[in-house]
PDB file of N, CA and C in Angstrom:
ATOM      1  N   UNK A   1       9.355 -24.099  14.422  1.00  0.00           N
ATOM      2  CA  UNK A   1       8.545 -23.171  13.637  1.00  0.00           C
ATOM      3  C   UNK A   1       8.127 -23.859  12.328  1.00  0.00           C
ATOM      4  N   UNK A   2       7.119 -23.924  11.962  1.00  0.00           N
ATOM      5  CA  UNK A   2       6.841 -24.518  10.735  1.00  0.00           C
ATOM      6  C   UNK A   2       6.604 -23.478   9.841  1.00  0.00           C
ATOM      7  N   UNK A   3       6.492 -24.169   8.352  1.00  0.00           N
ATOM      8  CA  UNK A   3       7.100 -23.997   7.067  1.00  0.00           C
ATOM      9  C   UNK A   3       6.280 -22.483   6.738  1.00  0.00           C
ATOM     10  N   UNK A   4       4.898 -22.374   7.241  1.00  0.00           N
ATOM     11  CA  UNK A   4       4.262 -21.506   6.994  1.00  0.00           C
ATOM     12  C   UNK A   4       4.256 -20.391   8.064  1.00  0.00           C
ATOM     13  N   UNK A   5       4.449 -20.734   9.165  1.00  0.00           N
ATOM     14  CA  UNK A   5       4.683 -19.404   9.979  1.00  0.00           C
ATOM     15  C   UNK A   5       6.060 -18.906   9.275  1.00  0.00           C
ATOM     16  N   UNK A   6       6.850 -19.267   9.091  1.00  0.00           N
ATOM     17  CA  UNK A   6       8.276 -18.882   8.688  1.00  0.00           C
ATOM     18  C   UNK A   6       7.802 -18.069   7.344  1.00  0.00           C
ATOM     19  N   UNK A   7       7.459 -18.026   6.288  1.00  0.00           N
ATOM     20  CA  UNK A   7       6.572 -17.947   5.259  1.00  0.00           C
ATOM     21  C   UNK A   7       6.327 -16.589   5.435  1.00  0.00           C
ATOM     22  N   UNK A   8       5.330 -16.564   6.494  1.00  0.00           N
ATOM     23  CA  UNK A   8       4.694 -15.358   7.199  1.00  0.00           C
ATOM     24  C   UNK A   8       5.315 -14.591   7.490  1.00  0.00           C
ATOM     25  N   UNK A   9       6.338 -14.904   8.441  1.00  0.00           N
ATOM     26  CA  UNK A   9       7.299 -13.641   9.122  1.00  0.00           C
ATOM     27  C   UNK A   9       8.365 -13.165   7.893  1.00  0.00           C
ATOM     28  N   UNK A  10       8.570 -13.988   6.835  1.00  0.00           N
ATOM     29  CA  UNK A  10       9.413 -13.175   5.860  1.00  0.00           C
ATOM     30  C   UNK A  10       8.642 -12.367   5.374  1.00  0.00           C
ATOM     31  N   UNK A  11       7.590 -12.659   4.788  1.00  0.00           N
ATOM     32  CA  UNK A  11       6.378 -11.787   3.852  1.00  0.00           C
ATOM     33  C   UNK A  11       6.469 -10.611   4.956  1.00  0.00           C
ATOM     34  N   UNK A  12       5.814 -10.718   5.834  1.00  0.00           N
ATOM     35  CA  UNK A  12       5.993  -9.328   7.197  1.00  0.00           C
ATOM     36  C   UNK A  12       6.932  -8.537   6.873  1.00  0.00           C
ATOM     37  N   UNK A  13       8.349  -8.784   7.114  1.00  0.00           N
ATOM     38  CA  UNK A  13       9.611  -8.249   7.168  1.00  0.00           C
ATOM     39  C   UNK A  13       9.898  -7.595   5.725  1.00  0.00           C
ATOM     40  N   UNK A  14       9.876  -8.563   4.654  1.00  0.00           N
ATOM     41  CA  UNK A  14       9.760  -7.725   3.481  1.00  0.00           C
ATOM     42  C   UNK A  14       8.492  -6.710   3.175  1.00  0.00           C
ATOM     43  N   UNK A  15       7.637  -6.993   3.754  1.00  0.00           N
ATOM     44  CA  UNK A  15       6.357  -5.654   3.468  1.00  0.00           C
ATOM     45  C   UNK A  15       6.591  -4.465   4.117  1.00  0.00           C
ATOM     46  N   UNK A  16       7.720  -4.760   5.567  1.00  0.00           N
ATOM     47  CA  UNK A  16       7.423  -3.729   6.565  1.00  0.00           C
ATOM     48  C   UNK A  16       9.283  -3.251   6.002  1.00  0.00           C
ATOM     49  N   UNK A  17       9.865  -3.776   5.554  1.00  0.00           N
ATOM     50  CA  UNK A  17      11.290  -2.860   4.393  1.00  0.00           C
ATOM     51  C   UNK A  17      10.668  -1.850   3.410  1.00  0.00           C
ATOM     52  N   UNK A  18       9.594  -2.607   2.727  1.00  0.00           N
ATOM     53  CA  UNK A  18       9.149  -1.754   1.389  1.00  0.00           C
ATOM     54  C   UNK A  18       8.464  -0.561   2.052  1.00  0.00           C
ATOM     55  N   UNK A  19       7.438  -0.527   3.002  1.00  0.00           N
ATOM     56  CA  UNK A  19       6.972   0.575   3.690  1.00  0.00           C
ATOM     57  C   UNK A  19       7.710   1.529   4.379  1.00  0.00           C
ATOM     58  N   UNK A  20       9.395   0.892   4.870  1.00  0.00           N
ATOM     59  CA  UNK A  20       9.713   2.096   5.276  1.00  0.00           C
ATOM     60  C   UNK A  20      10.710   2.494   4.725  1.00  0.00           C
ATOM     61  N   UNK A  21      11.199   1.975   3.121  1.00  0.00           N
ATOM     62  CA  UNK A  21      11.888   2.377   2.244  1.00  0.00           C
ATOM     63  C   UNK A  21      10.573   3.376   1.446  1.00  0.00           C
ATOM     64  N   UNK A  22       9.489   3.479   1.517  1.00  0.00           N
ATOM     65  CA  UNK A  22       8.456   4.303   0.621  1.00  0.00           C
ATOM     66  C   UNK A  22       8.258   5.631   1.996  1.00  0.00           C
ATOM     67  N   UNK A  23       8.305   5.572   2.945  1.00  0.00           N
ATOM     68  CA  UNK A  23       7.893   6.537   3.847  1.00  0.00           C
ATOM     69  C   UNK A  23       9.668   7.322   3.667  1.00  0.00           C
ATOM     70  N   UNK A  24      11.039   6.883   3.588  1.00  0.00           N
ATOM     71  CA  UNK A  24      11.861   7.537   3.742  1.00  0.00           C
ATOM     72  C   UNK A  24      11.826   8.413   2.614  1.00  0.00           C
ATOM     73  N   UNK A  25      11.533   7.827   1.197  1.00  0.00           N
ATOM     74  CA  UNK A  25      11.526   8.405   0.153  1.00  0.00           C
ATOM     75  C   UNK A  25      10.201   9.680   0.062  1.00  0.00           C
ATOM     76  N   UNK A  26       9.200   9.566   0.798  1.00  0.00           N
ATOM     77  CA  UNK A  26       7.997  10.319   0.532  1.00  0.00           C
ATOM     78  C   UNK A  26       8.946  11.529   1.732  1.00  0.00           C
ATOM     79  N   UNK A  27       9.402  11.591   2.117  1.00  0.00           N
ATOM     80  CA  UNK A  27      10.334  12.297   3.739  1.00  0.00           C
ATOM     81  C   UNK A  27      10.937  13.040   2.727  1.00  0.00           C
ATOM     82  N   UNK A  28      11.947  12.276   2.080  1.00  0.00           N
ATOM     83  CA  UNK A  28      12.797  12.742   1.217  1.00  0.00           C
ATOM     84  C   UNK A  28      12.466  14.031   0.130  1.00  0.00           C
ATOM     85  N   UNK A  29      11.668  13.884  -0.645  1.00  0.00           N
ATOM     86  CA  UNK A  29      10.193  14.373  -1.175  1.00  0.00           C
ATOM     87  C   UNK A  29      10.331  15.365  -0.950  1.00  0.00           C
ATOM     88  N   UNK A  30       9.591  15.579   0.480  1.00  0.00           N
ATOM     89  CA  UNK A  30       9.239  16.650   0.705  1.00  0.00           C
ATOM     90  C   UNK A  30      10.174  17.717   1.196  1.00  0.00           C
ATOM     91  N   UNK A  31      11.186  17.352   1.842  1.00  0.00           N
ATOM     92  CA  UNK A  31      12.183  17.921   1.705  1.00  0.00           C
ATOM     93  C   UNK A  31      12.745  18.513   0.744  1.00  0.00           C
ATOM     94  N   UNK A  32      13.182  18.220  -0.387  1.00  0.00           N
ATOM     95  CA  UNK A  32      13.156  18.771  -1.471  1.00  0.00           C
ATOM     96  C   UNK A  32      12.433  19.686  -2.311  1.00  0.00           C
ATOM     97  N   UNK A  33      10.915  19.409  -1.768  1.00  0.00           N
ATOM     98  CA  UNK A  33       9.954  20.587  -2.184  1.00  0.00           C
ATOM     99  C   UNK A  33       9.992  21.684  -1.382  1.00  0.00           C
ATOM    100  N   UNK A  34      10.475  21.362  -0.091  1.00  0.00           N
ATOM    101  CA  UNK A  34      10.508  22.440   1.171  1.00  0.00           C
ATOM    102  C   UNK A  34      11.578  23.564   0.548  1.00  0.00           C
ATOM    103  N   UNK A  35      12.668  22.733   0.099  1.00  0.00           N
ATOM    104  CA  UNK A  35      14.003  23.886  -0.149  1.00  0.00           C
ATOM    105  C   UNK A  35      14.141  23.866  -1.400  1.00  0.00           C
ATOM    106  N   UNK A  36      13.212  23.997  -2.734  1.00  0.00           N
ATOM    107  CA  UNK A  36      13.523  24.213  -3.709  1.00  0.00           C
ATOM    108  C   UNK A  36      13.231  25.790  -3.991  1.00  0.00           C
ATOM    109  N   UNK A  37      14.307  25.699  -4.863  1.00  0.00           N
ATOM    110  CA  UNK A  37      14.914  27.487  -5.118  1.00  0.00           C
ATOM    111  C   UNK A  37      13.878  27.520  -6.304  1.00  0.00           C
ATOM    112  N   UNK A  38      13.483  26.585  -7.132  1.00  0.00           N
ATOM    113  CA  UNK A  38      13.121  27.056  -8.758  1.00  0.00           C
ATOM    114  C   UNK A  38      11.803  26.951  -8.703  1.00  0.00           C
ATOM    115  N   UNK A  39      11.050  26.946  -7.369  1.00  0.00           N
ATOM    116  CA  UNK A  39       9.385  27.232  -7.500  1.00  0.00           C
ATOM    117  C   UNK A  39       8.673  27.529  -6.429  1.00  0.00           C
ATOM    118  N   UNK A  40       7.759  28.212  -6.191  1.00  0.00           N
ATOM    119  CA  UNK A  40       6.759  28.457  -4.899  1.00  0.00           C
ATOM    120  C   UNK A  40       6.556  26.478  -4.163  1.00  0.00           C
ATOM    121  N   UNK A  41       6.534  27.502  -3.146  1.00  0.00           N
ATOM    122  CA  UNK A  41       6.387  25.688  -2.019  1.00  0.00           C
ATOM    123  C   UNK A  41       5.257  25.472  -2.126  1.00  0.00           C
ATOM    124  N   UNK A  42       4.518  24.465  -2.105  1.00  0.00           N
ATOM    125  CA  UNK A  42       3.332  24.433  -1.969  1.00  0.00           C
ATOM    126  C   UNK A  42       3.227  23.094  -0.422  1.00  0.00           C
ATOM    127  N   UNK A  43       2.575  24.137   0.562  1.00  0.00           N
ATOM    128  CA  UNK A  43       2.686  23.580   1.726  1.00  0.00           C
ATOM    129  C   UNK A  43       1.548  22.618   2.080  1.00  0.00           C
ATOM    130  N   UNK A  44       0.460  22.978   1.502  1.00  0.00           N
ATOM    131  CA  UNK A  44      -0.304  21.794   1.318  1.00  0.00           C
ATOM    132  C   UNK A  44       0.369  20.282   1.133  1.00  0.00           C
ATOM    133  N   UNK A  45       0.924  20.500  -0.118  1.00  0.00           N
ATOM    134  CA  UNK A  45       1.213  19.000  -0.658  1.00  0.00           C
ATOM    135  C   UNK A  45       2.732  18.455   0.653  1.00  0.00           C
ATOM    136  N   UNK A  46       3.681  19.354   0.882  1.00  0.00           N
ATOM    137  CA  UNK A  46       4.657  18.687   1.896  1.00  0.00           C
ATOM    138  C   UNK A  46       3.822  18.255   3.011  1.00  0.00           C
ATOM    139  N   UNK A  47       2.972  18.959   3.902  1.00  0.00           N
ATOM    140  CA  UNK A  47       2.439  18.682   4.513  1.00  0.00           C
ATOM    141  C   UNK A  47       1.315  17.124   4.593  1.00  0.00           C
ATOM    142  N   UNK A  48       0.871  17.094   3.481  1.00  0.00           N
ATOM    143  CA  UNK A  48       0.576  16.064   2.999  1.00  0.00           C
ATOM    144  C   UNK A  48       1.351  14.587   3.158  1.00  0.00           C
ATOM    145  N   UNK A  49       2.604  14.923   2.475  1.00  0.00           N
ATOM    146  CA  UNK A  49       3.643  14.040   2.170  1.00  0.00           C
ATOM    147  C   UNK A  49       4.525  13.842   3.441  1.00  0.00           C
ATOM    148  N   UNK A  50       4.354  14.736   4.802  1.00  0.00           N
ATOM    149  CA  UNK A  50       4.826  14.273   5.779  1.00  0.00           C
ATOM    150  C   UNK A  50       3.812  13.348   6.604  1.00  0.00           C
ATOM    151  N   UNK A  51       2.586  13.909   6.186  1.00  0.00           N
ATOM    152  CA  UNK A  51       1.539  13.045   6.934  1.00  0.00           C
ATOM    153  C   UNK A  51       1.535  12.004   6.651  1.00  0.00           C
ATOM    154  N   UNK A  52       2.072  11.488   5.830  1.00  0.00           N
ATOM    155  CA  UNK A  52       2.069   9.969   5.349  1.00  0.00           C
ATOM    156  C   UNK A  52       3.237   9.112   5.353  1.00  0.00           C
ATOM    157  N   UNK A  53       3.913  10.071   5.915  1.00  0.00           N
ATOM    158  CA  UNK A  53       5.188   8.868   6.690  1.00  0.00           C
ATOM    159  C   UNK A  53       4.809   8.638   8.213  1.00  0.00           C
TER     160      UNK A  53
END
């Protein structure tokens, strides 16, 4: 494997961690907006925020 495919597949692997460390957290999110006691849900925006995981 040379120096630059190798290169490549780390860059990959770390882009595709950060994306699904940002999709767990946007999950997370909305969850929290789903079951919060201290305000109206707004189902738009969870809905939103699930669509994008």
């Amino acid at each position: 494997e040379s120096p630059n495919a190798r290169r490549k597949r780390n860059y990959q692997q770390s882009e595709a961690d950060r994306w699904l460390k940002q999709a767990q957290h946007d999950l997370e999110s909305a969850y929290n907006d789903m079951h919060s006691s201290t305000s109206q849900v707004a189902y738009d925006w969870v809905c939103y925020k699930c669509y994008r995981v």
